[in-house]
Protein backbone atom coordinates (compact mmCIF):
# COMPACT_ATOMS: atom_id res chain seq x y z
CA UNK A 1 20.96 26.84 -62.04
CA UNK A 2 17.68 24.95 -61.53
CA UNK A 3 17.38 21.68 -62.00
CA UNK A 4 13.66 20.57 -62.35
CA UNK A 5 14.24 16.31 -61.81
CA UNK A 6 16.81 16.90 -58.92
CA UNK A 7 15.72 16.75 -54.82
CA UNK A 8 16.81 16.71 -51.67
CA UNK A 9 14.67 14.96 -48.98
CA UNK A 10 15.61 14.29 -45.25
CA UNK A 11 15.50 10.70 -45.12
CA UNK A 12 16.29 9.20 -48.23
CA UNK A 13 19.94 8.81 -49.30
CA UNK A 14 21.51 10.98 -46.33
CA UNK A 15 20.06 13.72 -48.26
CA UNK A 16 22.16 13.53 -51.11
CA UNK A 17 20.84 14.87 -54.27
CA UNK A 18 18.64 12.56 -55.97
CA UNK A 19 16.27 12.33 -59.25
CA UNK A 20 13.02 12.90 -57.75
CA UNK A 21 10.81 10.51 -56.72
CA UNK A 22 13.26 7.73 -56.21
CA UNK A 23 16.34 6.80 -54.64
CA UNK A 24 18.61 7.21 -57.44
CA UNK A 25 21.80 9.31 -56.50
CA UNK A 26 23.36 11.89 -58.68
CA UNK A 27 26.52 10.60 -57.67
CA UNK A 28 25.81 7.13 -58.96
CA UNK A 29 24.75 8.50 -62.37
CA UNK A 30 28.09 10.42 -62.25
CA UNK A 31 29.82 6.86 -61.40
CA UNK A 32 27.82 5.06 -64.38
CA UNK A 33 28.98 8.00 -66.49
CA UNK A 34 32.54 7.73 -65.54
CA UNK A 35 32.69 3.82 -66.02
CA UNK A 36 31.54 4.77 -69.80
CA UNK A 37 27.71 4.09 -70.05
CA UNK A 38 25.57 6.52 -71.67
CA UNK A 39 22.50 8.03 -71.12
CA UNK A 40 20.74 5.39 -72.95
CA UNK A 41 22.69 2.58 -71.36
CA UNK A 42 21.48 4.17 -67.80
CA UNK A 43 18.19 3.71 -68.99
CA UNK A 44 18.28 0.93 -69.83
CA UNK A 45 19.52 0.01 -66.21
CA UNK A 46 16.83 1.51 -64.76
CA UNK A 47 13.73 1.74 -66.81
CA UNK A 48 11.59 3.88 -65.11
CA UNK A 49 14.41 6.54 -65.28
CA UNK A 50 13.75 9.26 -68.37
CA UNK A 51 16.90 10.47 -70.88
CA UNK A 52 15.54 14.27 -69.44
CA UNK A 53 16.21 12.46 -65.74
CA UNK A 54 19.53 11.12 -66.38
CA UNK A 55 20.77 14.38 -68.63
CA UNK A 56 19.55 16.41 -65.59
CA UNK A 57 21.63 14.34 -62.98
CA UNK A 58 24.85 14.72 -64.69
CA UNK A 59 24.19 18.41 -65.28
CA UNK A 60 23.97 18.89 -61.62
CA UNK A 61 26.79 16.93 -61.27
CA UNK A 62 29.37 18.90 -63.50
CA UNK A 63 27.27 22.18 -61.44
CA UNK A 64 28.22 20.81 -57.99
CA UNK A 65 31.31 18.48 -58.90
CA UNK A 66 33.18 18.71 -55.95
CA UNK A 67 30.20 18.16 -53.84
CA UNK A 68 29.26 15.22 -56.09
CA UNK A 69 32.41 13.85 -56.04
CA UNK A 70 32.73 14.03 -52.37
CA UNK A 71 29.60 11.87 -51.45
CA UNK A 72 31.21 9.39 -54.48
CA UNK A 73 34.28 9.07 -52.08
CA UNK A 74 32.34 8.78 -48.60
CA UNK A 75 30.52 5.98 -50.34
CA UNK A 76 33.18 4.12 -51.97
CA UNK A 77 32.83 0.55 -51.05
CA UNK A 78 36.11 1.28 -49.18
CA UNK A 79 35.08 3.53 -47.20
CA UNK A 80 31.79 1.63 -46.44
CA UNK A 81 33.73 -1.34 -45.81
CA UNK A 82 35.69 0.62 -42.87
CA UNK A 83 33.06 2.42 -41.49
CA UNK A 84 30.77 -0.70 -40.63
CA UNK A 85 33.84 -3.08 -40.31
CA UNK A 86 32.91 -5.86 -37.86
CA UNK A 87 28.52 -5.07 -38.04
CA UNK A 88 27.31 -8.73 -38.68
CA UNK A 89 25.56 -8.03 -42.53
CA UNK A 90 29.33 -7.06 -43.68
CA UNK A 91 29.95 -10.62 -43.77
């Protein structure tokens, strides 16, 4: 399935899927979604985002869910935490 607002660009993000032209992560619209904001709370958050944007996101989400939910666990605060335990900003 296509998904017009969604891109991948070395670079930016690890090259996680992203709503194009920014820096937005599917997988944090996915986390919004799961902590119970809606689409119009989410755009509210981020303003320059459209409804068509944020619909788009999660639909690639529940299309790729496993992926999704993998880069949600490889960037859990946790596992941030450990991987750049000691680096002087974690302070």
């Amino acid at each position: 399935m296509k998904h017009p607002h969604i891109e991948r660009r070395p670079g930016v993000c690890d090259g996680e899927p992203v709503i194009k032209g920014t820096r937005i992560t599917v997988a944090l619209i996915a986390e919004l979604e799961q902590m119970g904001k809606t689409a119009d709370e989410i755009v509210a958050l981020y303003p320059h985002l459209t409804h068509a944007q944020v619909y788009d996101a999660l639909a690639y989400h529940y299309d790729n869910k496993e992926e999704i939910d993998r880069y949600r666990q490889e960037n859990s605060e946790e596992q941030v935490r450990r991987k750049y335990k000691g680096a002087s900003w974690m302070k």
